[in-house]
C-alpha atoms as a PDB file:
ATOM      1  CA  UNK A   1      40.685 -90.457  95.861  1.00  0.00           C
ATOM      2  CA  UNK A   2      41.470 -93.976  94.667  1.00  0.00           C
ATOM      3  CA  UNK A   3      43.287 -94.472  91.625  1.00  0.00           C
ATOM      4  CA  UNK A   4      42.121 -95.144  88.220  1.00  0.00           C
ATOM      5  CA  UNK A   5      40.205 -97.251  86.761  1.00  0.00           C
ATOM      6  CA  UNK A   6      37.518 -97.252  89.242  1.00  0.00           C
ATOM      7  CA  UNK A   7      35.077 -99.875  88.754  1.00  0.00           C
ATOM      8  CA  UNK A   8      31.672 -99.734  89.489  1.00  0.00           C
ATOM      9  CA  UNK A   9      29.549-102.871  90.187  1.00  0.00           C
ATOM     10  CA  UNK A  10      25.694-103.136  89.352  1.00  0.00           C
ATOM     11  CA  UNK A  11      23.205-106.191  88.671  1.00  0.00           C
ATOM     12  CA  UNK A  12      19.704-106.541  87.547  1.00  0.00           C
ATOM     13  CA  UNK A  13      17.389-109.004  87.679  1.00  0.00           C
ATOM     14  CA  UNK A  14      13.207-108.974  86.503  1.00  0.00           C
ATOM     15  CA  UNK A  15      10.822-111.870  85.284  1.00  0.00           C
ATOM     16  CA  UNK A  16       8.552-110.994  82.464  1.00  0.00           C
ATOM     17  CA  UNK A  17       6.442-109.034  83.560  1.00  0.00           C
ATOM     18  CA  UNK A  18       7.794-107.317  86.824  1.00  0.00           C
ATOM     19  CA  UNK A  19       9.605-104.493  87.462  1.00  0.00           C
ATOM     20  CA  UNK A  20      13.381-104.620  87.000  1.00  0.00           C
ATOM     21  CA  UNK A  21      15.542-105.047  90.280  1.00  0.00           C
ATOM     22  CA  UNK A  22      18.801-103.065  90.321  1.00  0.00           C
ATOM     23  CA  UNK A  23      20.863-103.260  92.935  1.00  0.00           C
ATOM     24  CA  UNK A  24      24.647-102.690  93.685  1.00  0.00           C
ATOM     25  CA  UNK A  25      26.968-103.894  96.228  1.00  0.00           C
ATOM     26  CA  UNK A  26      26.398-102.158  99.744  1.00  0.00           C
ATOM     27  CA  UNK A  27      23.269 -99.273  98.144  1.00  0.00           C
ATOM     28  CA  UNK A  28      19.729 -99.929  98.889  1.00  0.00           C
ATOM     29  CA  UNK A  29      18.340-101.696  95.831  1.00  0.00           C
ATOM     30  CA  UNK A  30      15.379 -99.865  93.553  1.00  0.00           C
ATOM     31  CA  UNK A  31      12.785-100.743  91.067  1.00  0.00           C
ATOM     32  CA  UNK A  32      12.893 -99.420  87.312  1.00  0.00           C
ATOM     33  CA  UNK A  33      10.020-100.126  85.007  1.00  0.00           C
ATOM     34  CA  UNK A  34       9.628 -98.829  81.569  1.00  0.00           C
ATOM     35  CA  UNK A  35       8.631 -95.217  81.130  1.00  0.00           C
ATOM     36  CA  UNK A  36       4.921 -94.123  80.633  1.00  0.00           C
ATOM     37  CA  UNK A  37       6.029 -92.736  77.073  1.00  0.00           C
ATOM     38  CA  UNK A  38       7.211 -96.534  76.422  1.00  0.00           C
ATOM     39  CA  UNK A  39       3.975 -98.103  77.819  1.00  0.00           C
ATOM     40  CA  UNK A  40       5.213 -98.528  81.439  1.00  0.00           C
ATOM     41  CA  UNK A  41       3.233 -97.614  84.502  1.00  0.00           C
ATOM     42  CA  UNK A  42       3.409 -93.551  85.798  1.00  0.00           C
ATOM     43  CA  UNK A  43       5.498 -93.703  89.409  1.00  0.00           C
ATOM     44  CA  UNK A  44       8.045 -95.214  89.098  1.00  0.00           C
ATOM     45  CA  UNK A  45      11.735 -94.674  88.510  1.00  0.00           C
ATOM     46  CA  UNK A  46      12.971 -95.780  84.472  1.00  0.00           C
ATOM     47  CA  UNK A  47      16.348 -96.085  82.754  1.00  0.00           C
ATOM     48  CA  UNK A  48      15.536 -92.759  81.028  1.00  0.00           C
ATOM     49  CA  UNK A  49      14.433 -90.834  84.476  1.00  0.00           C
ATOM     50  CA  UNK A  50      17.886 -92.169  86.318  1.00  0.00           C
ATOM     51  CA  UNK A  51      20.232 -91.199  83.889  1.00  0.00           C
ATOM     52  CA  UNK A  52      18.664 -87.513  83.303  1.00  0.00           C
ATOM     53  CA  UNK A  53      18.938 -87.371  87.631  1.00  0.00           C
ATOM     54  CA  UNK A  54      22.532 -88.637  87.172  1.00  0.00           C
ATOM     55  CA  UNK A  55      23.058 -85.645  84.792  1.00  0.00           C
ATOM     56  CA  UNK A  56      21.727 -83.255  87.645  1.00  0.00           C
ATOM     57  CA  UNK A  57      23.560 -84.928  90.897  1.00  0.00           C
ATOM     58  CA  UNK A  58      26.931 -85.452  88.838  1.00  0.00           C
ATOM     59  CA  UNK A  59      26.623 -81.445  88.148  1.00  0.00           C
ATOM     60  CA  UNK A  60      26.158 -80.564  91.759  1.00  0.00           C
ATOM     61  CA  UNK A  61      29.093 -83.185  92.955  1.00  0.00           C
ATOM     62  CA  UNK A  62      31.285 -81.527  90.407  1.00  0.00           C
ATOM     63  CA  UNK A  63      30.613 -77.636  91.633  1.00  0.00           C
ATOM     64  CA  UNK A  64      31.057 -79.259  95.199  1.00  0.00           C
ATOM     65  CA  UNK A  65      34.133 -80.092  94.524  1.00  0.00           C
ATOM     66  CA  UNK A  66      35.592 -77.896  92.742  1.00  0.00           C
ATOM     67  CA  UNK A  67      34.160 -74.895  94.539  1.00  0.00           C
ATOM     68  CA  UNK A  68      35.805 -76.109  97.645  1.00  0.00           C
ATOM     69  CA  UNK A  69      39.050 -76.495  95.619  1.00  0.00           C
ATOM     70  CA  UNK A  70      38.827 -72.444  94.397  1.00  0.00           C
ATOM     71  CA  UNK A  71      37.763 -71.881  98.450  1.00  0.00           C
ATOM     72  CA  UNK A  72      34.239 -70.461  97.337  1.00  0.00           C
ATOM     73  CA  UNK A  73      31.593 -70.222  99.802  1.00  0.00           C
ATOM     74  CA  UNK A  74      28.149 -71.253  98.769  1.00  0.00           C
ATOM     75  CA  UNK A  75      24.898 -71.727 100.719  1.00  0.00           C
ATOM     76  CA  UNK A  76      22.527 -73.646  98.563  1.00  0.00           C
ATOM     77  CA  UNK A  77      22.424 -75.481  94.757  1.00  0.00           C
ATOM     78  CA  UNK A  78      19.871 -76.704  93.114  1.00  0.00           C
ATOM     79  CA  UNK A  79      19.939 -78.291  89.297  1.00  0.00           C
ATOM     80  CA  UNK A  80      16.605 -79.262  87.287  1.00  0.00           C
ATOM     81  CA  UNK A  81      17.994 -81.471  84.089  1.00  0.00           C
ATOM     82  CA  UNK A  82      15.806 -81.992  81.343  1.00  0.00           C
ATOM     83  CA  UNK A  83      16.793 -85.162  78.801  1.00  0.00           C
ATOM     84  CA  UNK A  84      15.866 -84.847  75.172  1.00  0.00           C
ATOM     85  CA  UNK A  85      15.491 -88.656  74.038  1.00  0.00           C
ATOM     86  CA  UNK A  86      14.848 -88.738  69.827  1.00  0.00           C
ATOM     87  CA  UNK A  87      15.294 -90.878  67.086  1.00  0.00           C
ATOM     88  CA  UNK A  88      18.501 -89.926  64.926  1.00  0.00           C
ATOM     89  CA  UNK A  89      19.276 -92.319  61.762  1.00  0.00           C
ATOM     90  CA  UNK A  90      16.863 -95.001  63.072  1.00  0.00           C
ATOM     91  CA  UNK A  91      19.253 -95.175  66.639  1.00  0.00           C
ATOM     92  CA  UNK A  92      16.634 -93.984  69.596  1.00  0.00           C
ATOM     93  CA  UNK A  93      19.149 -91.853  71.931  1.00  0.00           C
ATOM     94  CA  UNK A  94      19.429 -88.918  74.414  1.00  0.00           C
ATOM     95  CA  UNK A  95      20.385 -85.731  72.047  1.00  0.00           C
ATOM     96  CA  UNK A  96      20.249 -82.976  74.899  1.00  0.00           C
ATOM     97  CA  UNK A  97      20.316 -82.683  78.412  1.00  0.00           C
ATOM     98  CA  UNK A  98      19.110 -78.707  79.499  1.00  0.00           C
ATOM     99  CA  UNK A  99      19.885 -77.923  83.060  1.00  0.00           C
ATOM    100  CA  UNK A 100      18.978 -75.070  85.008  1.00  0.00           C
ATOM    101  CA  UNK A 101      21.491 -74.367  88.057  1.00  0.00           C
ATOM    102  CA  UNK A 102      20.398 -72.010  90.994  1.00  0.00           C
ATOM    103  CA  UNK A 103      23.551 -71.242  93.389  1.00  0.00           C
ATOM    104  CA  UNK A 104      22.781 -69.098  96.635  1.00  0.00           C
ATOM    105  CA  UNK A 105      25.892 -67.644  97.573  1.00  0.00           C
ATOM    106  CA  UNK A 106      26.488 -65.688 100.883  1.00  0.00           C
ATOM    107  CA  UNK A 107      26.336 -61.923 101.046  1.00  0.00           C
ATOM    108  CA  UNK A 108      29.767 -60.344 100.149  1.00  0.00           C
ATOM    109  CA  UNK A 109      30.705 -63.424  97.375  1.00  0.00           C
ATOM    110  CA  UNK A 110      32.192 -62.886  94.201  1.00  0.00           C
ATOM    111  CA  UNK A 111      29.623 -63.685  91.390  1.00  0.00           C
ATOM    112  CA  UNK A 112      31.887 -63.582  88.600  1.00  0.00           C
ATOM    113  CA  UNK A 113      33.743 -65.912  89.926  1.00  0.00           C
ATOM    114  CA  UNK A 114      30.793 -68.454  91.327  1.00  0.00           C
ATOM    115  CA  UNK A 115      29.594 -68.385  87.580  1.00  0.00           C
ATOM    116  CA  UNK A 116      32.963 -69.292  86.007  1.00  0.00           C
ATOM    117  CA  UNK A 117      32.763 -72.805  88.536  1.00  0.00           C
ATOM    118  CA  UNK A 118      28.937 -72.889  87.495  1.00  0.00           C
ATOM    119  CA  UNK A 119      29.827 -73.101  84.018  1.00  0.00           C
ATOM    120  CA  UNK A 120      33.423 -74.940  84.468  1.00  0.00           C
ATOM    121  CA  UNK A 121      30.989 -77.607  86.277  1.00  0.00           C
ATOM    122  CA  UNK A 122      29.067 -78.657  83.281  1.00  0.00           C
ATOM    123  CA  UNK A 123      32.324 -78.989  81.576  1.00  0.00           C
ATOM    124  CA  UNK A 124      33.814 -81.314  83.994  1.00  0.00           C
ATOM    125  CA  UNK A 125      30.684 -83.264  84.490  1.00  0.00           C
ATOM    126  CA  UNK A 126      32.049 -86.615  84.213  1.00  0.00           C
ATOM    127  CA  UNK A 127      28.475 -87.948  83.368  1.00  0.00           C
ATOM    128  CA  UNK A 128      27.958 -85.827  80.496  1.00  0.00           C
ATOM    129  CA  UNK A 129      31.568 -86.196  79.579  1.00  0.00           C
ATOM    130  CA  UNK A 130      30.935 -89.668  78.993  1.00  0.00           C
ATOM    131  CA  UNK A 131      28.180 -89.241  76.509  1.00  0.00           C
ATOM    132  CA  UNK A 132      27.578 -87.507  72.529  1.00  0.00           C
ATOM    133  CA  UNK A 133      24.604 -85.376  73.844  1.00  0.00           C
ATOM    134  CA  UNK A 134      24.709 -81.337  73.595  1.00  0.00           C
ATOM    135  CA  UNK A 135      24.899 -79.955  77.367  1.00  0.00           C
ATOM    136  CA  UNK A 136      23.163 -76.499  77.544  1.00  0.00           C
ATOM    137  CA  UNK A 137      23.235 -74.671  81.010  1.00  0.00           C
ATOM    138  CA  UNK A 138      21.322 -71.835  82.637  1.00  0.00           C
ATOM    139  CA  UNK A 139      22.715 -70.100  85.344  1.00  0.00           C
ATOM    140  CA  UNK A 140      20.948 -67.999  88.461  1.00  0.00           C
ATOM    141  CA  UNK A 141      22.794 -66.220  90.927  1.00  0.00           C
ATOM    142  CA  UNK A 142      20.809 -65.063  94.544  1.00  0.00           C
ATOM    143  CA  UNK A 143      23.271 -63.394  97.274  1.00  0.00           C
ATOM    144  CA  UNK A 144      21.607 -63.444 100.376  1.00  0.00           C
ATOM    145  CA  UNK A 145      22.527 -60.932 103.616  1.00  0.00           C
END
């Protein structure tokens, strides 16, 4: 890992009535309009819709890594994130993010202990660190073999 502060690079561009160009150094760039529930078009990626998916992959990043740091096996994880956007004193921001985490763990794993990393996860989430929203997490547990 590279040391701190790590500094991450991002532009974006749009005329007035196109959709908004982001790109960053060396990524493919993508195309952000407004959201359908703010008048934009339905297909298309928003503001609101990437940071809820940022929410979901910085979850699974974080069990990655520290699952292979407590040596747990794991087959499969998948994370839906849901992103509560309301209007508190007049200021229109995210309030909740609800995720719902389903780890597959190989026959013969400890549960207990794959459900302390689910949960230490969402703590460590460096995403949802980084904002005032309430985090709530649901956990589901398969062991297949």
């Amino acid at each position: 890992m590279h040391p701190y502060p790590h500094i991450y690079r991002t532009s974006a561009a749009a005329g007035p009535d196109q959709a908004v160009r982001i790109d960053s150094p060396g990524l493919p760039g993508l195309e952000t309009t407004p959201p359908p529930e703010f008048g934009g078009p339905q297909g298309h990626w928003s503001p609101e819709t990437l940071l809820v998916a940022s929410v979901a992959d910085c979850y699974i990043l974080t069990f990655r890594a520290i699952a292979r740091a407590s040596k747990l096996d794991w087959l499969d994880l998948s994370c839906e994130a849901d992103g509560t956007l309301d209007r508190v004193d007049g200021v229109t921001k995210f309030t909740r993010f609800d995720l719902r985490a389903r780890l597959v763990l190989p026959a013969g794993s400890d549960t207990e202990k794959a459900e302390k990393i689910l949960h230490k996860s969402e703590s460590a989430c460096l995403v949802t660190s980084s904002m005032s929203a309430e985090v709530h997490l649901e956990t589901q547990i398969e062991v297949r073999g």
